[in-house]
N, C-alpha and C. Protein backbone atom coordinates (compact mmCIF):
# COMPACT_ATOMS: atom_id res chain seq x y z
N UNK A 1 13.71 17.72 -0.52
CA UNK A 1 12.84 16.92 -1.36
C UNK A 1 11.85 17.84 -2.06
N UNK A 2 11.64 17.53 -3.04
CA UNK A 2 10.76 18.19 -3.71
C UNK A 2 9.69 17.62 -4.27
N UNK A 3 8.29 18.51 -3.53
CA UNK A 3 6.98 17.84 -4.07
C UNK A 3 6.11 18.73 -4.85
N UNK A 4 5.20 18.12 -5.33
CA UNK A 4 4.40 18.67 -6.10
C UNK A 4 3.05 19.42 -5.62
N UNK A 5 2.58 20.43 -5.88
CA UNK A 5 1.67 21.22 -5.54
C UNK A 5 0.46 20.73 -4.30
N UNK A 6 0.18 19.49 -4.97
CA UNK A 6 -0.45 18.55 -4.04
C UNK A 6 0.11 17.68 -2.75
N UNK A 7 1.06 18.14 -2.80
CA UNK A 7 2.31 17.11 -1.77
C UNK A 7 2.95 16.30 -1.66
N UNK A 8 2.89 15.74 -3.02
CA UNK A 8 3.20 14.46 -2.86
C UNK A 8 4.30 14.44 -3.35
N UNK A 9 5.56 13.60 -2.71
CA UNK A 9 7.12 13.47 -2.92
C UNK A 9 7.04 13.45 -4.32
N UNK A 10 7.98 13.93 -5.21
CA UNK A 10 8.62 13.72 -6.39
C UNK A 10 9.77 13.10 -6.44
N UNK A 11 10.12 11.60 -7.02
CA UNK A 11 11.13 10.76 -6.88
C UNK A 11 12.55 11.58 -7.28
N UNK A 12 13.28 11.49 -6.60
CA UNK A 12 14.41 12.19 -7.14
C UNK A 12 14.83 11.61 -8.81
N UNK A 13 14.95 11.86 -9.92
CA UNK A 13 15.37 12.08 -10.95
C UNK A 13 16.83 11.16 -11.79
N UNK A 14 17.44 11.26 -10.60
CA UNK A 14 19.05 11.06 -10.59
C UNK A 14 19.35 10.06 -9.48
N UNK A 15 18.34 9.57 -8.99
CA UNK A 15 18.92 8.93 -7.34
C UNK A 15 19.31 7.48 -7.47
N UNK A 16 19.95 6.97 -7.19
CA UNK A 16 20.11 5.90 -6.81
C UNK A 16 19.47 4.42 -6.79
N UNK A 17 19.47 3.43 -7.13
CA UNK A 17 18.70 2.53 -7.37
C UNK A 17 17.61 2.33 -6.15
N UNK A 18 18.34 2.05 -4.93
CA UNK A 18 17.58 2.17 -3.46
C UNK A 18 16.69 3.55 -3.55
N UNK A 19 17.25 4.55 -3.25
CA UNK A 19 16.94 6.14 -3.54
C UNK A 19 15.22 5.86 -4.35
N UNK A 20 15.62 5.56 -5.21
CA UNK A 20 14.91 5.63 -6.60
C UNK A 20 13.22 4.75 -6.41
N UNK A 21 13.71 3.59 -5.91
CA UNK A 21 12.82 2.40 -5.60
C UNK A 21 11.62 2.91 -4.31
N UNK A 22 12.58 3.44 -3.60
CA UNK A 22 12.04 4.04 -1.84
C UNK A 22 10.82 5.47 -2.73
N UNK A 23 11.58 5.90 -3.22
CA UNK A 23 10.90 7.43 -3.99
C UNK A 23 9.04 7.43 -4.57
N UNK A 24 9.82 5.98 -5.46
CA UNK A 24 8.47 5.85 -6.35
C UNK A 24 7.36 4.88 -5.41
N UNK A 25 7.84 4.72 -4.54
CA UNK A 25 6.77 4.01 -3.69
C UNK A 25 6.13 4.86 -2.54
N UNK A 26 6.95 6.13 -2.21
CA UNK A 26 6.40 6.81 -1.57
C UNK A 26 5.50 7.66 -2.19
N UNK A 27 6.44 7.57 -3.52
CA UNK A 27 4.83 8.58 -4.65
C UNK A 27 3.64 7.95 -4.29
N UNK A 28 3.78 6.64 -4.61
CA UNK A 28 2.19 6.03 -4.97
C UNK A 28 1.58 6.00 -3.47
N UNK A 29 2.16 5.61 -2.18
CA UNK A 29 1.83 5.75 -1.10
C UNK A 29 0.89 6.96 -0.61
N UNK A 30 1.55 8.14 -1.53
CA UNK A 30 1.08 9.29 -1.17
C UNK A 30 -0.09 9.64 -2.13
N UNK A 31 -0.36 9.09 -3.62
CA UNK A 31 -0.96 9.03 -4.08
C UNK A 31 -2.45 8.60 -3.62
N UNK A 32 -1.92 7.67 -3.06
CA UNK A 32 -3.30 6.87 -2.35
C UNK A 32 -4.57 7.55 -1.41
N UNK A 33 -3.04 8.49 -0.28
CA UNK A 33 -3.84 9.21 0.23
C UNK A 33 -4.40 10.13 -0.22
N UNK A 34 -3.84 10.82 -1.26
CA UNK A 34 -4.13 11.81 -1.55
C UNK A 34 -5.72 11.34 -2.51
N UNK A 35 -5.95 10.26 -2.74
CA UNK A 35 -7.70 9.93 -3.73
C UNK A 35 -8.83 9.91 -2.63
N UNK A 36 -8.02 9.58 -1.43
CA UNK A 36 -9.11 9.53 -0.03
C UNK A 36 -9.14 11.28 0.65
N UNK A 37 -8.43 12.02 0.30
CA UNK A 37 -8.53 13.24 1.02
C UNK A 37 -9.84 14.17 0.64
N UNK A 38 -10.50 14.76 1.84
CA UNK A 38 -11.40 15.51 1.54
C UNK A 38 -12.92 14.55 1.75
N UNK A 39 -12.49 13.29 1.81
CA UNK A 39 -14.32 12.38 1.73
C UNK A 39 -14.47 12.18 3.27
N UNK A 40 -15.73 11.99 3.73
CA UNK A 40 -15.80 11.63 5.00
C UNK A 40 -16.35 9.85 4.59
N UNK A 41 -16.53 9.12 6.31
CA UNK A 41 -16.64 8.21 6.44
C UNK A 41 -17.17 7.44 5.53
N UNK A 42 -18.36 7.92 4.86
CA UNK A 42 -19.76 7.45 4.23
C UNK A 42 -19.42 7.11 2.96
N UNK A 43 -18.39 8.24 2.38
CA UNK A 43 -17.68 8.25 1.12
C UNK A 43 -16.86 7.64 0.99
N UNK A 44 -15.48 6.97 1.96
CA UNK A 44 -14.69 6.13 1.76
C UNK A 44 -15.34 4.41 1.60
N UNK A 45 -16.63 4.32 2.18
CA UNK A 45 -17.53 3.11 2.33
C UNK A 45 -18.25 2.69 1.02
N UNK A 46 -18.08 3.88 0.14
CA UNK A 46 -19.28 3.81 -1.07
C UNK A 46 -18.10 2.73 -2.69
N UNK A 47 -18.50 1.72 -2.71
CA UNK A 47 -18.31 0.74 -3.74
C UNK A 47 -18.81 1.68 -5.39
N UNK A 48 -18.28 2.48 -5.21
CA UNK A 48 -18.30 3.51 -7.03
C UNK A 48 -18.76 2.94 -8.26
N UNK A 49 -18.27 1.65 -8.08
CA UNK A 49 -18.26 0.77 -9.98
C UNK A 49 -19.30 -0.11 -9.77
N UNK A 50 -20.68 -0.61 -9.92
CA UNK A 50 -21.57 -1.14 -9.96
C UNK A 50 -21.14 -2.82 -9.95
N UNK A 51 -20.20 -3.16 -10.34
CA UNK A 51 -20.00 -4.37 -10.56
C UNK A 51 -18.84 -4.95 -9.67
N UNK A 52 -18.53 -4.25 -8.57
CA UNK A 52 -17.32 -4.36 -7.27
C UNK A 52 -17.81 -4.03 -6.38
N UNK A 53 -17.76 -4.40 -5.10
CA UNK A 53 -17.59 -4.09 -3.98
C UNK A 53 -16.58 -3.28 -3.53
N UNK A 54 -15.49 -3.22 -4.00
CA UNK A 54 -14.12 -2.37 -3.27
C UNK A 54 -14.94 -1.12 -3.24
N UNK A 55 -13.96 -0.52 -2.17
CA UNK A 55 -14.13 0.76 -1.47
C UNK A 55 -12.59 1.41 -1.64
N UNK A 56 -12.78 2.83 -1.10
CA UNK A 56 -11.14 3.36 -0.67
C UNK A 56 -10.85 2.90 0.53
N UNK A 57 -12.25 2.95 1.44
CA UNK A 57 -11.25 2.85 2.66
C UNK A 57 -10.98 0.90 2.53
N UNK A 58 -11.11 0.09 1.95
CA UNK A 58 -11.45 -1.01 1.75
C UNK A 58 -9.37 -1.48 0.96
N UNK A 59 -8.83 -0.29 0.10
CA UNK A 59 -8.29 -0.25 -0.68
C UNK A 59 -6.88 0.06 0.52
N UNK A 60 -7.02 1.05 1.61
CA UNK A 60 -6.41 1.41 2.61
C UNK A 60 -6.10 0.59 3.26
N UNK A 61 -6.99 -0.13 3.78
CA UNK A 61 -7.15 -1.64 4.57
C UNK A 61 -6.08 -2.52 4.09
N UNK A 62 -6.67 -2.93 2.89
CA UNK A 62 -5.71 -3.83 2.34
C UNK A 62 -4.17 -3.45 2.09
N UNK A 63 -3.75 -2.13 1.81
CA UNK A 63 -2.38 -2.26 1.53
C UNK A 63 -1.96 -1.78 2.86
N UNK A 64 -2.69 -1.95 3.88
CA UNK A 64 -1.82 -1.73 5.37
C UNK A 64 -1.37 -3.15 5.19
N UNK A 65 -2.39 -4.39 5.00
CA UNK A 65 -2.10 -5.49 5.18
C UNK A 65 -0.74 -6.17 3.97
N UNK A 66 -0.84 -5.22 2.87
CA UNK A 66 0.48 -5.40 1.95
C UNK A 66 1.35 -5.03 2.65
N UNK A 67 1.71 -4.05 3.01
CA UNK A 67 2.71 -3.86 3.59
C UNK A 67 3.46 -4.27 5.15
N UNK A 68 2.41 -4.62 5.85
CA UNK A 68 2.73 -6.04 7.30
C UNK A 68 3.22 -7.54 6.28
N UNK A 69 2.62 -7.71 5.27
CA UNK A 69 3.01 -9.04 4.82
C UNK A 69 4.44 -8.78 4.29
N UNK A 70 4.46 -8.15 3.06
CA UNK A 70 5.98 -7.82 2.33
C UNK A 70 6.94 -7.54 3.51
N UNK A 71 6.94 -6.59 4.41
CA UNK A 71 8.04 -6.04 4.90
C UNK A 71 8.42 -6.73 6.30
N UNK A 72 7.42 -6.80 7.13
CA UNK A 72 7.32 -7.29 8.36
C UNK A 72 7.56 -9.11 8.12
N UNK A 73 6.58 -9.51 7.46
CA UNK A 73 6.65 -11.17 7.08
C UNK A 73 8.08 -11.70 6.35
N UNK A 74 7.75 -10.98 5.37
CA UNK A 74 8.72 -11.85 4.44
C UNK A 74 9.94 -11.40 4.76
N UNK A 75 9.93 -9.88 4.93
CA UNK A 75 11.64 -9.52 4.73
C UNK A 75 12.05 -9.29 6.08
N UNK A 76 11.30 -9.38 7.42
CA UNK A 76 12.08 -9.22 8.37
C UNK A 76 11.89 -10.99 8.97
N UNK A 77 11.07 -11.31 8.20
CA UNK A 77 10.92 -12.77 9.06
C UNK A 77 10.11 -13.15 10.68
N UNK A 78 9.38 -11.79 10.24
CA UNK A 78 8.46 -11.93 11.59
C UNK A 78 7.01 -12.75 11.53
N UNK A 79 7.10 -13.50 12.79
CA UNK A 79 5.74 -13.83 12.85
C UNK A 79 4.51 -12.94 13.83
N UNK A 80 4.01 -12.21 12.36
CA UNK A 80 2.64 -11.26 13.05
C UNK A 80 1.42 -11.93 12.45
N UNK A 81 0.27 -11.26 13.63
CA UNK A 81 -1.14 -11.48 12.19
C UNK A 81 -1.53 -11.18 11.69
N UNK A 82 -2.29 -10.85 11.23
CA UNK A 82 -3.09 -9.97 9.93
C UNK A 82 -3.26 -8.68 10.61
N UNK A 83 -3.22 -7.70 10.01
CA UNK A 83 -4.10 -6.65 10.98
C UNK A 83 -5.29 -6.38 10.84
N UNK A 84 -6.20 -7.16 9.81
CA UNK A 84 -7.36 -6.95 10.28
C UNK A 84 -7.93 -8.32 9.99
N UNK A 85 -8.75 -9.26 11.42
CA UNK A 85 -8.89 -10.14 11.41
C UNK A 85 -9.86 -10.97 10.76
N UNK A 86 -9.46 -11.16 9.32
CA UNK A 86 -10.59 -11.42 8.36
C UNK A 86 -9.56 -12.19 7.05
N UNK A 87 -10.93 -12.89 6.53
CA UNK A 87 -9.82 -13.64 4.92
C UNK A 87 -9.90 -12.54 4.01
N UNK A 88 -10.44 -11.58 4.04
CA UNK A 88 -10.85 -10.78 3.02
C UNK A 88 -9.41 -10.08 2.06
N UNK A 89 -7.79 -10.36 2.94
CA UNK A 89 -7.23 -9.18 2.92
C UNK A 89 -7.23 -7.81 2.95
N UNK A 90 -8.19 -7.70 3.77
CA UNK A 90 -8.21 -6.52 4.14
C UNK A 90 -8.95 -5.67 3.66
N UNK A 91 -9.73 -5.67 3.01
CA UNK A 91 -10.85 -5.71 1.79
C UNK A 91 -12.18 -5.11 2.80
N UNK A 92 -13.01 -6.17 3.63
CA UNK A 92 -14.20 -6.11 4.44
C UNK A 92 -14.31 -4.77 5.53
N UNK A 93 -15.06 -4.47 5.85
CA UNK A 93 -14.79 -3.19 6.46
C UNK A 93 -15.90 -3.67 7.49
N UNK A 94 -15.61 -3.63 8.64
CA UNK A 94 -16.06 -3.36 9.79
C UNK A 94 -17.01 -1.95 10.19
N UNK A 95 -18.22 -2.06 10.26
CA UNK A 95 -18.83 -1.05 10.64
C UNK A 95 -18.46 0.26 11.89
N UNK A 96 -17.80 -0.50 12.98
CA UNK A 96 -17.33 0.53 13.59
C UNK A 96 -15.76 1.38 13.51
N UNK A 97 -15.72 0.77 12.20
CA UNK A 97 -13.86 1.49 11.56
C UNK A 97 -14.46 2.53 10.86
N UNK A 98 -13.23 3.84 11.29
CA UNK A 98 -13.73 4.69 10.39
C UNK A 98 -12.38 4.99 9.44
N UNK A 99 -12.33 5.65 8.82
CA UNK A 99 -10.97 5.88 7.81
C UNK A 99 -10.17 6.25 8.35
N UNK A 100 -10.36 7.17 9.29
CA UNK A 100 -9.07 7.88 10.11
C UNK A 100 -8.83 6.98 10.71
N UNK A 101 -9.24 6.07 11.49
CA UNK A 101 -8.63 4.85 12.14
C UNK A 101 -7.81 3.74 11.05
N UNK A 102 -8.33 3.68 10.06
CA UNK A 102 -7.81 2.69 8.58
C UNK A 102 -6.65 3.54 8.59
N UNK A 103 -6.56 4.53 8.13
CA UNK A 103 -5.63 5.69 7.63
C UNK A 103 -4.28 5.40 8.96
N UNK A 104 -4.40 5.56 10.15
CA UNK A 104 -3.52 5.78 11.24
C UNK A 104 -3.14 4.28 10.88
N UNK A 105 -3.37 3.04 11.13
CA UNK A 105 -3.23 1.82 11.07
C UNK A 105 -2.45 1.73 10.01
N UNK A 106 -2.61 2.14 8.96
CA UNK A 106 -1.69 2.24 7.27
C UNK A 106 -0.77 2.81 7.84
N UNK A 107 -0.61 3.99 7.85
CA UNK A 107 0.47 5.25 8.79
C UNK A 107 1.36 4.34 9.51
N UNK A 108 1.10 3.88 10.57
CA UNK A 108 1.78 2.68 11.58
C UNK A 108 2.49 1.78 10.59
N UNK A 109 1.67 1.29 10.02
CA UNK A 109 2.72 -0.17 8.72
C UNK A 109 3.51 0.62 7.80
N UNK A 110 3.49 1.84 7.12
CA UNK A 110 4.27 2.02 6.41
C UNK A 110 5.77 2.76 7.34
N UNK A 111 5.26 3.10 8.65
CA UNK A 111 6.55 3.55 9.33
C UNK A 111 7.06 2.50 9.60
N UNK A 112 6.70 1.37 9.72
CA UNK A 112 7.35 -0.08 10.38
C UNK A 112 7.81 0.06 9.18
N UNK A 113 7.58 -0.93 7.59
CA UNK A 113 7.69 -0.90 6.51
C UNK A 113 9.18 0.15 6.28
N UNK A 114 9.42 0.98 6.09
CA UNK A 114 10.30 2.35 6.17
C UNK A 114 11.41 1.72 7.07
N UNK A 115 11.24 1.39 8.14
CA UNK A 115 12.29 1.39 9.02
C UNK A 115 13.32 0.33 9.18
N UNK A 116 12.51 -1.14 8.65
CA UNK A 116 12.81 -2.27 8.41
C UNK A 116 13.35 -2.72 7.11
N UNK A 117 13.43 -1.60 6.19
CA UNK A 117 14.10 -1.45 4.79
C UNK A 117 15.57 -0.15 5.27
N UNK A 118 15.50 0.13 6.06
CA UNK A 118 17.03 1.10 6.41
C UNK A 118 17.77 0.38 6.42
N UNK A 119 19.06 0.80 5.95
CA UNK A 119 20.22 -0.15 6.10
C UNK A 119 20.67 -1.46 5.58
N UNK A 120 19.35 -1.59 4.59
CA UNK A 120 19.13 -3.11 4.21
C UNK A 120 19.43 -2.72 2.76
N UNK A 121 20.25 -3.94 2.21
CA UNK A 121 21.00 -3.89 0.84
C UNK A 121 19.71 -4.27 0.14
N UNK A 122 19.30 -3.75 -1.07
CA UNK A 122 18.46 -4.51 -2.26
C UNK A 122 18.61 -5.85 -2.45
N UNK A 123 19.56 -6.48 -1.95
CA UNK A 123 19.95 -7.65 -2.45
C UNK A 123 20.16 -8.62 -1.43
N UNK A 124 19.36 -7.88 0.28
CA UNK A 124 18.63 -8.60 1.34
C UNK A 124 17.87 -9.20 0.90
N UNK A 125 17.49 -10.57 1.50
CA UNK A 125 17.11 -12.02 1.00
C UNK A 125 15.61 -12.01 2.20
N UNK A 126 14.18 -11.65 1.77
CA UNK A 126 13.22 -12.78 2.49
C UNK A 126 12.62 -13.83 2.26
N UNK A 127 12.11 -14.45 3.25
CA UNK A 127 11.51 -15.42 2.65
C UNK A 127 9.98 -15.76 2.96
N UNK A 128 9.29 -16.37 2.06
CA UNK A 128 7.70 -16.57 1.43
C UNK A 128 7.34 -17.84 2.22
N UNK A 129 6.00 -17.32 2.50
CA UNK A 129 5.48 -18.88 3.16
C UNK A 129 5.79 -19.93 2.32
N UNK A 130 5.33 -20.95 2.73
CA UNK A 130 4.57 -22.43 1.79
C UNK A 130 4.46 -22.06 0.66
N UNK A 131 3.04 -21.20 0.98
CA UNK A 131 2.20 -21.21 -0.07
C UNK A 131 2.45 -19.81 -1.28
N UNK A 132 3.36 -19.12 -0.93
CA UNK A 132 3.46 -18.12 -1.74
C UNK A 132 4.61 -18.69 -2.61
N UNK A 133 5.14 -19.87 -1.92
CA UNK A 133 6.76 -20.15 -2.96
C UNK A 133 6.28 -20.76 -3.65
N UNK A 134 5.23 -21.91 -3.11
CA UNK A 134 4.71 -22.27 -4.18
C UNK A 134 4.34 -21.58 -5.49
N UNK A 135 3.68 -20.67 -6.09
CA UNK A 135 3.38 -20.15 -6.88
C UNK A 135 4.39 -19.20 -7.18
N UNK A 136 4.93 -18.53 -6.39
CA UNK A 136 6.29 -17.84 -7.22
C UNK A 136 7.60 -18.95 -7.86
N UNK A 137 7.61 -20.05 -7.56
CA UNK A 137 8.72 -21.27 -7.73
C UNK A 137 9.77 -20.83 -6.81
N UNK A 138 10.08 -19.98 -6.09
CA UNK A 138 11.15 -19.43 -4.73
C UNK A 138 10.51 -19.54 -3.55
N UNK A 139 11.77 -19.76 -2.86
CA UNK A 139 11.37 -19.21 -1.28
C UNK A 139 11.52 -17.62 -0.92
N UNK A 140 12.46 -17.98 -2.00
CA UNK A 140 13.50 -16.35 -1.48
C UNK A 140 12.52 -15.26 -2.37
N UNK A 141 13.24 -14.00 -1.88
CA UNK A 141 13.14 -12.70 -2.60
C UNK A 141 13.47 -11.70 -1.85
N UNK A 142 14.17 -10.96 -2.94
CA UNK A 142 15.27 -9.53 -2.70
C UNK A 142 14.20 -8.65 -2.12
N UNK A 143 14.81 -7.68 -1.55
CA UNK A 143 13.93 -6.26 -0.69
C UNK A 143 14.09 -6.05 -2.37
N UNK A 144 14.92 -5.50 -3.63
CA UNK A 144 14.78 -5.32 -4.73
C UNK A 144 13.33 -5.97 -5.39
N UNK A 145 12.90 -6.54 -5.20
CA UNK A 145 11.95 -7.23 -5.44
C UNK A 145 10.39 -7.11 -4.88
N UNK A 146 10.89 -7.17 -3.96
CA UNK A 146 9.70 -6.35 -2.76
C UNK A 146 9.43 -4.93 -3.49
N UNK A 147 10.17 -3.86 -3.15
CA UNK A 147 10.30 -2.64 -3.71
C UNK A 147 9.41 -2.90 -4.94
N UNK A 148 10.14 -3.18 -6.10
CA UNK A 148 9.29 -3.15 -7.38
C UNK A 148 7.98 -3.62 -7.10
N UNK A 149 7.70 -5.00 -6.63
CA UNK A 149 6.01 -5.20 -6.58
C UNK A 149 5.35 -4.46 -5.49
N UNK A 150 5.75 -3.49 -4.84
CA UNK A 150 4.78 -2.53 -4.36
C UNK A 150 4.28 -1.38 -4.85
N UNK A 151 5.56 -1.24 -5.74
CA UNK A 151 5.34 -0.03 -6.45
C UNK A 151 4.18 -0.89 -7.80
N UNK A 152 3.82 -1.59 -7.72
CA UNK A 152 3.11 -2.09 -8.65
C UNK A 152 1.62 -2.44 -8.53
N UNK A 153 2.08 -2.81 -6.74
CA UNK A 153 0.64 -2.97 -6.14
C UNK A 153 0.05 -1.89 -5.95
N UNK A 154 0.98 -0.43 -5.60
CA UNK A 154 0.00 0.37 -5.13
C UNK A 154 -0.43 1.11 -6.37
N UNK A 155 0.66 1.30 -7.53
CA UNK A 155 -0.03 2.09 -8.41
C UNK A 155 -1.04 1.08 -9.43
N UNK A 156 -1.25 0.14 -9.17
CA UNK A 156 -2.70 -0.55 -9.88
C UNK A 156 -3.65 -0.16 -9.02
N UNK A 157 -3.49 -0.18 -7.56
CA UNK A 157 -4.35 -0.13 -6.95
C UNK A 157 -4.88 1.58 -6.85
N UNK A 158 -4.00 2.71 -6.91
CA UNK A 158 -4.27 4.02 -7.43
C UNK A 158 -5.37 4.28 -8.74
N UNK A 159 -4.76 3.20 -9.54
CA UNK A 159 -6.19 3.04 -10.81
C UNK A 159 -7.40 2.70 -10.48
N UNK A 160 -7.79 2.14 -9.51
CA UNK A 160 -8.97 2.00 -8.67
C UNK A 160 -9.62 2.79 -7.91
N UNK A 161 -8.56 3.14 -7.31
CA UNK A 161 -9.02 4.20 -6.41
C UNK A 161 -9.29 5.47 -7.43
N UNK A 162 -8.72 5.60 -8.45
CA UNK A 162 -9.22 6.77 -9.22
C UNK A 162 -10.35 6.89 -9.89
N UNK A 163 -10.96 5.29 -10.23
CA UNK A 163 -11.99 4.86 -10.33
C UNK A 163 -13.39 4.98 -9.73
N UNK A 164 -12.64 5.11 -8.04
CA UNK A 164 -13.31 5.27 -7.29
C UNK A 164 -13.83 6.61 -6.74
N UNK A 165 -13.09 7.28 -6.86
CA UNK A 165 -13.00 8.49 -6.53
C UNK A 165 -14.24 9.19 -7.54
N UNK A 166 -13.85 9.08 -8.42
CA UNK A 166 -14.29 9.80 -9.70
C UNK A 166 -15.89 9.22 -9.77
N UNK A 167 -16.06 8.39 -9.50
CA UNK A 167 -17.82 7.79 -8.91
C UNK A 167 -18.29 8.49 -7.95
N UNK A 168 -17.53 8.77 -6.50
CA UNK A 168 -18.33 9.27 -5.48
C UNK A 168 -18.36 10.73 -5.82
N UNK A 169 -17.52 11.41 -6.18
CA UNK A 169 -17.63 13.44 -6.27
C UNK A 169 -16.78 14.07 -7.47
N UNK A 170 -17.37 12.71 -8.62
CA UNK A 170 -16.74 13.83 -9.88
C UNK A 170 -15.30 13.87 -10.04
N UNK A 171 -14.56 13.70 -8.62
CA UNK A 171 -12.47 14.73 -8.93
C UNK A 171 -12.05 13.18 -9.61
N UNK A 172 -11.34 13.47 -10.72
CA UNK A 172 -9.94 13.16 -11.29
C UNK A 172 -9.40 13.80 -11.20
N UNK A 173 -8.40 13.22 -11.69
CA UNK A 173 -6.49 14.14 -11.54
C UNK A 173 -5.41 12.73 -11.08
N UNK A 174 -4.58 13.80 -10.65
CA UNK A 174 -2.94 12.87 -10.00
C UNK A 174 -3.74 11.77 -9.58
């Protein structure tokens, strides 16, 4: 595999639709971490844009909880709970969490996430609560499907975090 200076996977080029889908989500996955690297506690806590509350580690939180819902919920059909026990999605930050604990907790869901997409065709079928079919008009939806809106969730959510970043110590970039 080949990554880029900073580490982060480079989607293979030529790969495969699965290949391809898995690639660009591990980009942005890695992307993510890579806007939180280098800040300590105080800095992942700091709300950057005057007119938001979000945080990084706030941003971490939540797509641990994207990824227990998409992969674990919908596409394996498990019943889990939230992992962090709040309406916020994952959003609210608990005073005695620190990032490296957010960070390991993410780590944990995306290896579940990873493992529960092996072997599984794009065109594996989960299914949506109540309330999510409601508003999508399905019950159903493809791991193909899944795939694409993560790669969508996380790289919007990378625009934030770059947002964010770039408030607490100046760095843009990747």
């Amino acid at each position: 595999m080949t990554t880029l200076p900073d580490g982060r996977p480079v989607p293979d080029p030529t790969a495969g639709e699965p290949a391809m889908l898995m690639g660009w989500l591990d980009f942005h996955r890695e992307t993510l971490v890579l806007k939180c690297s280098g800040l300590d506690d105080a800095q992942t806590r700091v709300a950057a844009v005057r007119s938001s509350s979000l945080t990084l580690l706030g941003l971490v939180q939540h797509l641990a909880e994207v990824e227990r819902n998409w992969f674990q919920r919908v596409l394996a059909g498990r019943d889990v709970p939230p992992v962090y026990e709040d309406a916020s999605g994952g959003f609210a930050l608990a005073p005695e969490r620190t990032y490296a604990q957010a960070l390991a907790v993410w780590r944990r869901e995306v290896a579940v996430s990873r493992k529960l997409c092996e072997g599984r065709s794009l065109d594996a079928v989960g299914r949506l609560s109540e309330r999510e079919a409601a508003v999508m008009g399905s019950a159903e939806v493809s791991l193909r499907w899944i795939l694409v809106h993560l790669v969508e969730e996380y790289a919007r959510h990378n625009g934030h975090a770059d947002l964010l970043r770039e408030g607490i110590d100046g760095v843009t970039g990747p």
